[in-house]
Protein backbone atom coordinates (compact mmCIF):
# COMPACT_ATOMS: atom_id res chain seq x y z
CA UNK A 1 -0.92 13.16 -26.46
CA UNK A 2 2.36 12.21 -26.93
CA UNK A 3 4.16 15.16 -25.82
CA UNK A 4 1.69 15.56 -22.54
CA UNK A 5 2.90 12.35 -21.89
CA UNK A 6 6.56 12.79 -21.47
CA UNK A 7 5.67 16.17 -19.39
CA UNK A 8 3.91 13.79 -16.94
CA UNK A 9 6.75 11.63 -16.23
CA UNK A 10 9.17 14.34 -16.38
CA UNK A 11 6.99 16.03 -14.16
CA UNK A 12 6.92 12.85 -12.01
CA UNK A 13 10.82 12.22 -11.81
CA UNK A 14 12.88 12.36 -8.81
CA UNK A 15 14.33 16.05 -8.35
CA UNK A 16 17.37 15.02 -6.67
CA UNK A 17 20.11 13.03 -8.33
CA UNK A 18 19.94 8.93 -8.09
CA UNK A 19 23.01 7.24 -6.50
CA UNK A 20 21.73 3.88 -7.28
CA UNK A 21 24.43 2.09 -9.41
CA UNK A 22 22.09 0.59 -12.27
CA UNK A 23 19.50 2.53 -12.99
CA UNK A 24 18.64 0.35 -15.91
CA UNK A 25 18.70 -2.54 -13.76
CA UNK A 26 16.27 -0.79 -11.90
CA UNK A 27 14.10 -0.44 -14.34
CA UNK A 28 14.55 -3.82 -15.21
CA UNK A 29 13.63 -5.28 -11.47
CA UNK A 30 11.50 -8.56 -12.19
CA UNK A 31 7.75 -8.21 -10.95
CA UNK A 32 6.68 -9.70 -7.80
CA UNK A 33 3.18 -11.06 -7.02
CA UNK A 34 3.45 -10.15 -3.11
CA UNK A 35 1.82 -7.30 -1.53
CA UNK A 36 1.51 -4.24 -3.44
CA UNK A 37 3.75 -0.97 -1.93
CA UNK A 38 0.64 0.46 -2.87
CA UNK A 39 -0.61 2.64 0.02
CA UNK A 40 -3.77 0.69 1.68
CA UNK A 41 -5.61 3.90 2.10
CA UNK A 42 -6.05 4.62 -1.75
CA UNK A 43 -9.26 1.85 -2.10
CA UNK A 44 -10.43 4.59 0.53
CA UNK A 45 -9.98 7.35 -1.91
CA UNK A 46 -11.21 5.77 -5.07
CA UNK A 47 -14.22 7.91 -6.55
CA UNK A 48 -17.90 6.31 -5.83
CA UNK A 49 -19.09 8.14 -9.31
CA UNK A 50 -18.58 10.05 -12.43
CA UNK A 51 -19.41 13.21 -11.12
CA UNK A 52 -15.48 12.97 -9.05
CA UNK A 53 -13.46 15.99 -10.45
CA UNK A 54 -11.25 13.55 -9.93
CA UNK A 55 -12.16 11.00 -12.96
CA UNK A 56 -12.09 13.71 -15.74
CA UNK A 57 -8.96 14.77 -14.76
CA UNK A 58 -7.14 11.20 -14.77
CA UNK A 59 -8.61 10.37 -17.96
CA UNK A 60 -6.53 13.16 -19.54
CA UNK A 61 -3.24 12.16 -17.42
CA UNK A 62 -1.95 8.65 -18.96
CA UNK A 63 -1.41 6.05 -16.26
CA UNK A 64 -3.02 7.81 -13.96
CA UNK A 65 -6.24 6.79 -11.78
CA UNK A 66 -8.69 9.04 -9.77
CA UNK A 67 -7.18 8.18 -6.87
CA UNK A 68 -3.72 9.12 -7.50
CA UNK A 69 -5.29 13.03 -7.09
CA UNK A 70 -6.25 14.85 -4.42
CA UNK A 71 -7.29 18.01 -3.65
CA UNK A 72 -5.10 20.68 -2.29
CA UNK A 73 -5.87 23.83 -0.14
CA UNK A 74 -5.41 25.49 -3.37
CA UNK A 75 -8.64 25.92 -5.69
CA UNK A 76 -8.33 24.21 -8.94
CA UNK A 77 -5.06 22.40 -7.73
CA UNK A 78 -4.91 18.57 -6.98
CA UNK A 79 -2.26 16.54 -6.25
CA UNK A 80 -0.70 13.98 -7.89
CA UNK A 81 1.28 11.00 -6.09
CA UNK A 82 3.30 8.37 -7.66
CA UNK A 83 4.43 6.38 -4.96
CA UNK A 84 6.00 8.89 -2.44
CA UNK A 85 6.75 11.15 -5.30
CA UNK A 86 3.99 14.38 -4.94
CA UNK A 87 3.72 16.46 -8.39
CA UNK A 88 0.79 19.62 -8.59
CA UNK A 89 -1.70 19.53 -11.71
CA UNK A 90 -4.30 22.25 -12.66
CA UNK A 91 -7.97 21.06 -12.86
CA UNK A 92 -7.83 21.52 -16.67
CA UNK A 93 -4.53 19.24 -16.76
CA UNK A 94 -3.60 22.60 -18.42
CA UNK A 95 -0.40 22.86 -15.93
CA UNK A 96 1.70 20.90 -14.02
CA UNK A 97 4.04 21.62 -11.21
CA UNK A 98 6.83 20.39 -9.50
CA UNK A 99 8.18 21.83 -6.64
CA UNK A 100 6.72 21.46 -2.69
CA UNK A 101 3.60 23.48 -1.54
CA UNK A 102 4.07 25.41 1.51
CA UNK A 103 1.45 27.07 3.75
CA UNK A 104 1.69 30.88 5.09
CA UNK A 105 0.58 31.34 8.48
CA UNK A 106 -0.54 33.89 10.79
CA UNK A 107 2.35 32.73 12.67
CA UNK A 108 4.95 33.85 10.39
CA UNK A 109 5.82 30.27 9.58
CA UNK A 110 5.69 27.92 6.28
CA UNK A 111 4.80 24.23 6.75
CA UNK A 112 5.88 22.19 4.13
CA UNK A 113 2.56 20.43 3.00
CA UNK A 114 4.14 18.16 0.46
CA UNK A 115 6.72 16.70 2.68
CA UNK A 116 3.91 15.99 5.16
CA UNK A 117 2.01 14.27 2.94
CA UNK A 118 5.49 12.65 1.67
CA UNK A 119 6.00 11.31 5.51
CA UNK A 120 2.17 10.25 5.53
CA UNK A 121 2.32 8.26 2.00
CA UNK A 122 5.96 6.04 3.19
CA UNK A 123 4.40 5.56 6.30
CA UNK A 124 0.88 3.28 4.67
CA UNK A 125 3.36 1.75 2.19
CA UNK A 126 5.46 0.63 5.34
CA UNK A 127 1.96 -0.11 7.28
CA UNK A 128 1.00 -2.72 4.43
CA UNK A 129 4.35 -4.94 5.17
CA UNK A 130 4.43 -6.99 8.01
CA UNK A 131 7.04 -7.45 10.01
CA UNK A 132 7.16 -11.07 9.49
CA UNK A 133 8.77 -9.54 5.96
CA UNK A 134 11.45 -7.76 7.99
CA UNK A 135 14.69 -8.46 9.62
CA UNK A 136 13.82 -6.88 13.29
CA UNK A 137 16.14 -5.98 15.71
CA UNK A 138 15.52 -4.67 18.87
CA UNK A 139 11.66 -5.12 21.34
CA UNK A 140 8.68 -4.70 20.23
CA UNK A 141 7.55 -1.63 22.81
CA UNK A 142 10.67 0.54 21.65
CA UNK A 143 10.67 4.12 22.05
CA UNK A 144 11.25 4.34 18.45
CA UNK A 145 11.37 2.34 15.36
CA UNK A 146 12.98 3.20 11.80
CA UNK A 147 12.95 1.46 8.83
CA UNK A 148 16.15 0.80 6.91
CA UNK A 149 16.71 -0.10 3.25
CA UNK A 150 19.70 -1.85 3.00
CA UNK A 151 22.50 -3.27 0.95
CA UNK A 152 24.54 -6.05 2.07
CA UNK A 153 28.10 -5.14 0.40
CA UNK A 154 26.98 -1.06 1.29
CA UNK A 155 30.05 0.08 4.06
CA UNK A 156 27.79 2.82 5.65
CA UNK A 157 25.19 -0.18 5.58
CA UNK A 158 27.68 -2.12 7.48
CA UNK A 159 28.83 0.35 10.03
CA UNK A 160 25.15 0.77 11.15
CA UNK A 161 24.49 -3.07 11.88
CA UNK A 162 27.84 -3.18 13.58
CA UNK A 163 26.54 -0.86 16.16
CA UNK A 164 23.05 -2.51 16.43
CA UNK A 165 23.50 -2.78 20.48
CA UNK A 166 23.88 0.71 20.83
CA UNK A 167 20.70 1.63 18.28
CA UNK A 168 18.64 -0.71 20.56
CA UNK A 169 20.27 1.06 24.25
CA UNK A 170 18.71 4.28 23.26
CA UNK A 171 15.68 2.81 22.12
CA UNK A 172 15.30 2.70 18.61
CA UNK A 173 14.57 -0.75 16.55
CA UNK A 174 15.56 -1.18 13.61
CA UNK A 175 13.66 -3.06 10.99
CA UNK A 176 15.53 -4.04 7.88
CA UNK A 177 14.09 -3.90 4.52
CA UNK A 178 16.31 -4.84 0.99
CA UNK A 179 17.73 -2.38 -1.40
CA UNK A 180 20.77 -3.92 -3.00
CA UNK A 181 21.99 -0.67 -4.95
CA UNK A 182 23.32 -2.71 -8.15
CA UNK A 183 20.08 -4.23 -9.34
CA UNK A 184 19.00 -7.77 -10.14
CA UNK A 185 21.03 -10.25 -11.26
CA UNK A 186 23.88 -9.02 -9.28
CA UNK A 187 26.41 -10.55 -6.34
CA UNK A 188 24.63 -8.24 -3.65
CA UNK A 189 21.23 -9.16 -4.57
CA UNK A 190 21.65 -12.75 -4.98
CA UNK A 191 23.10 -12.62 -1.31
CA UNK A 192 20.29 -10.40 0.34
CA UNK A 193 17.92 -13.22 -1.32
CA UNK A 194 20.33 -16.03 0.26
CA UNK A 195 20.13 -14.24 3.58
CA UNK A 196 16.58 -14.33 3.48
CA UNK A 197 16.28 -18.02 2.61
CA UNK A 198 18.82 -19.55 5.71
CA UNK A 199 17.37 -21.01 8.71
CA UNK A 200 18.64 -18.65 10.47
CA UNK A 201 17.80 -15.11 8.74
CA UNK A 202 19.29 -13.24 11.53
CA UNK A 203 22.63 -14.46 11.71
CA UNK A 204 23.05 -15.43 8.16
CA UNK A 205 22.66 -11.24 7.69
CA UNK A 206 25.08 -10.94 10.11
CA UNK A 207 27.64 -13.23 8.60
CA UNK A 208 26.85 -11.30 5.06
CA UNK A 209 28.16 -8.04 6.69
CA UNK A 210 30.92 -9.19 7.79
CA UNK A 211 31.65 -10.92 4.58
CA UNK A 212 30.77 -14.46 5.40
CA UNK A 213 28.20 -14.73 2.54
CA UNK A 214 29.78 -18.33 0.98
CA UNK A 215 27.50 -20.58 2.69
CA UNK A 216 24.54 -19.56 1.63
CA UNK A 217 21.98 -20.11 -0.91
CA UNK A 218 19.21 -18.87 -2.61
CA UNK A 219 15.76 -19.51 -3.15
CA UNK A 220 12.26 -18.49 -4.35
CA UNK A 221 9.89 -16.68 -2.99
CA UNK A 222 12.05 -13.94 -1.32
CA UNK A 223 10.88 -10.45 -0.87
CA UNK A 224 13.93 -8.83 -2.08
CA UNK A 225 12.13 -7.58 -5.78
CA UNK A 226 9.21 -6.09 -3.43
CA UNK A 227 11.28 -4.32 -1.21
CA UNK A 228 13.35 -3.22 -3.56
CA UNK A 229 10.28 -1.51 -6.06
CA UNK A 230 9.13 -0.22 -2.29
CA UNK A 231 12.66 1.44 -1.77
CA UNK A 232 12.38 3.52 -5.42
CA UNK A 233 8.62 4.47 -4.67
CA UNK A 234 9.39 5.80 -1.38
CA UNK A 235 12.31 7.46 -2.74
CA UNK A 236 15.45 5.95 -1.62
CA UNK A 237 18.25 7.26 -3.86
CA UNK A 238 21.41 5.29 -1.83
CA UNK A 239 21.97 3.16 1.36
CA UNK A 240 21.54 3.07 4.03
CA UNK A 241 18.42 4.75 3.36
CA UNK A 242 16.24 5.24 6.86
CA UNK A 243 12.53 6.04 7.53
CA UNK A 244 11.82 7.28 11.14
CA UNK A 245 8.85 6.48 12.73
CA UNK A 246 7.89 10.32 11.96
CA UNK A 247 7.71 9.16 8.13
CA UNK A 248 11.04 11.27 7.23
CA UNK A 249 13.39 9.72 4.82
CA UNK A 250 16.90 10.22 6.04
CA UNK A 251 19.46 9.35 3.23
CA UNK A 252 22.80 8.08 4.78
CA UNK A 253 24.11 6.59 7.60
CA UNK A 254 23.82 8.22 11.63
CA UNK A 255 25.43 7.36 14.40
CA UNK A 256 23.41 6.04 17.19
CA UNK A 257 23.24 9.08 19.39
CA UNK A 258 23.43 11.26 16.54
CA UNK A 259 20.49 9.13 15.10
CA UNK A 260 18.33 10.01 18.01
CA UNK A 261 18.94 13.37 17.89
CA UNK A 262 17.66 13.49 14.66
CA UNK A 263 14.75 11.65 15.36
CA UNK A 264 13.32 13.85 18.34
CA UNK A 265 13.95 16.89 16.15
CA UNK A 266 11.79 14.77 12.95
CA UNK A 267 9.24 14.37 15.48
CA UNK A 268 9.25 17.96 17.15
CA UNK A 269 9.73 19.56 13.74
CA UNK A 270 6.15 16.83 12.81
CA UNK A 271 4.08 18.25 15.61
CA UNK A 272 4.77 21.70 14.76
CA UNK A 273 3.43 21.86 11.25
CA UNK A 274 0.57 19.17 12.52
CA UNK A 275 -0.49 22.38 14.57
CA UNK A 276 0.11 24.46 12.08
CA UNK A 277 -2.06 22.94 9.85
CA UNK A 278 -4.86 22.48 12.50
C-alpha cells in the first residue's frame, strides 16, 4: 500500500519545473479557515450510493474521495483531479497515467480534453472567491477580466501594475490575488499581508511596488495563506502568474496589447475545441 501510495503522488506532481523559491516553505504554508479553493461544483459530483464506480475506486487511491474521479470518454478510464492538477487511473486502480488526453476528430484535429477541463476546474476555484477578497482594478462591465497571482517584491509583477491604465484602455481588469514566491514567514509575505490590512488597500499596494512598504503593518485575518494554497492548486509555478477569463493559465508577464492578443486567441482557440467536443 505503501508503494501505490508514492505512485499516486508522483503521479499527481506538477510536470513542469517549480520556480517558486521555497518549496519547503510551501509546504509549510499555515492553514487557513476561509473558503476552501475547493471547486463548488464537487458537492454536485459526490456519489448518492455505493453502487458509484466511483467509491470502489477511491477507496483503493489514499486521500482520494469519489468525487475527485470522473469519467472520461475512454471506457474504464476516470479522471483524477487534485486541484487543477488532472492525472488518468484505470477502473481497477491497476494503472495510472500522466500525460493530457486528446480527442481525434473527423476534422483532422486534436482537442486537448485535459487542458479544458484544466481551464474549467481554475475557473470554479476562482468562482468561489469574491471579489471583495481581491484587489480590483479596472469596471465592472469590462470586456475582459484576468486574474493575477502576485508577488509584491516580483519585477515582472511590478512592470504589469505600472502599466495598469493601459490594461484597463483595452479593456481588461485585472483582479489581484497573493502569491508571494518565498513562502511564509518571509519580507514579501509579511508585506502582501500589510497591504491587505491598510485603510487604504489600493494605494498601500501601490506604494509596495514602488517600494514604499515601511509604513505599513500587519494583521490577522488576511487572505494571503488562502490565496496562496489557491495559487499552487491551480498551478502557478512563478509570478506574475495570470488566469484569463477563458480559464488559461499564462505564466509570466504580457504587455498590455500583447496581453490582449493573447487573450482573443485563448478564447478563439476555447470555442474551437468547445465545438469540437459538441
Amino acid at each position: 500500500m505503501k508503494v501505490r501510495h508514492l505512485l499516486f503522488i508522483a503521479a499527481l506532481a506538477p510536470l513542469a519545473a517549480c520556480a517558486r523559491e521555497n518549496t519547503a516553505a510551501a509546504a509549510a504554508a499555515p492553514a487557513t479557515p476561509q473558503a476552501s479553493t475547493a471547486a463548488p461544483a464537487a458537492a454536485k459530483n459526490a456519489p448518492e450510493d455505493k453502487s458509484d464506480p466511483r467509491v470502489a475506486l477511491a477507496a483503493k487511491i489514499p486521500g482520494t474521495k469519489p468525487e475527485d474521479l470522473r469519467a472520461t470518454p475512454v471506457p474504464g478510464i476516470y479522471e483524477l483531479t487534485h486541484g487543477a492538477e488532472i492525472s488518468y487511473i484505470s477502473a481497477d486502480a491497476g494503472y495510472v497515467f500522466a500525460g493530457d488526453m486528446y480527442r481525434v476528430t473527423d476534422k483532422g484535429d486534436f482537442p486537448n480534453l485535459s487542458e479544458q477541463r484544466r481551464r474549467d476546474l481554475r475557473l470554479q476555484m476562482l468562482g468561489a472567491i469574491p471579489e471583495s477578497q481581491m484587489l480590483v482594478y479596472g469596471p465592472a462591465k469590462a470586456a475582459h477580466t484576468i486574474t493575477v497571482f502576485t508577488d509584491i517584491d516580483c519585477p515582472w509583477c511590478q512592470r504589469l501594475h505600472s502599466q495598469m491604465a493601459d490594461y484597463n484602455k483595452l479593456g481588461i481588469r485585472v483582479r489581484y490575488m497573493f502569491y508571494p514566491r518565498t513562502g511564509p514567514d518571509t519580507e514579501s509575505w509579511e508585506k502582501a499581508e500589510a497591504v491587505w490590512c491598510a485603510k487604504d488597500r489600493k494605494d498601500a499596494f501601490t506604494r509596495a511596488k514602488a517600494g514604499d512598504a515601511k509604513r505599513l503593518k500587519s494583521c490577522a485575518g488576511s487572505p494571503v495563506a488562502r490565496e496562496y494554497k489557491m495559487g499552487q492548486d491551480i498551478g502557478v509555478t512563478g509570478t506574475p502568474g495570470v488566469v484569463l477569463d477563458s480559464g488559461e493559465l499564462v505564466p509570466g508577464y504580457l504587455a498590455p496589447a500583447q496581453m490582449l492578443a493573447h487573450i482573443r486567441k485563448s478564447a478563439a482557440e476555447d470555442a474551437a475545441a468547445s465545438a469540437a467536443s459538441n
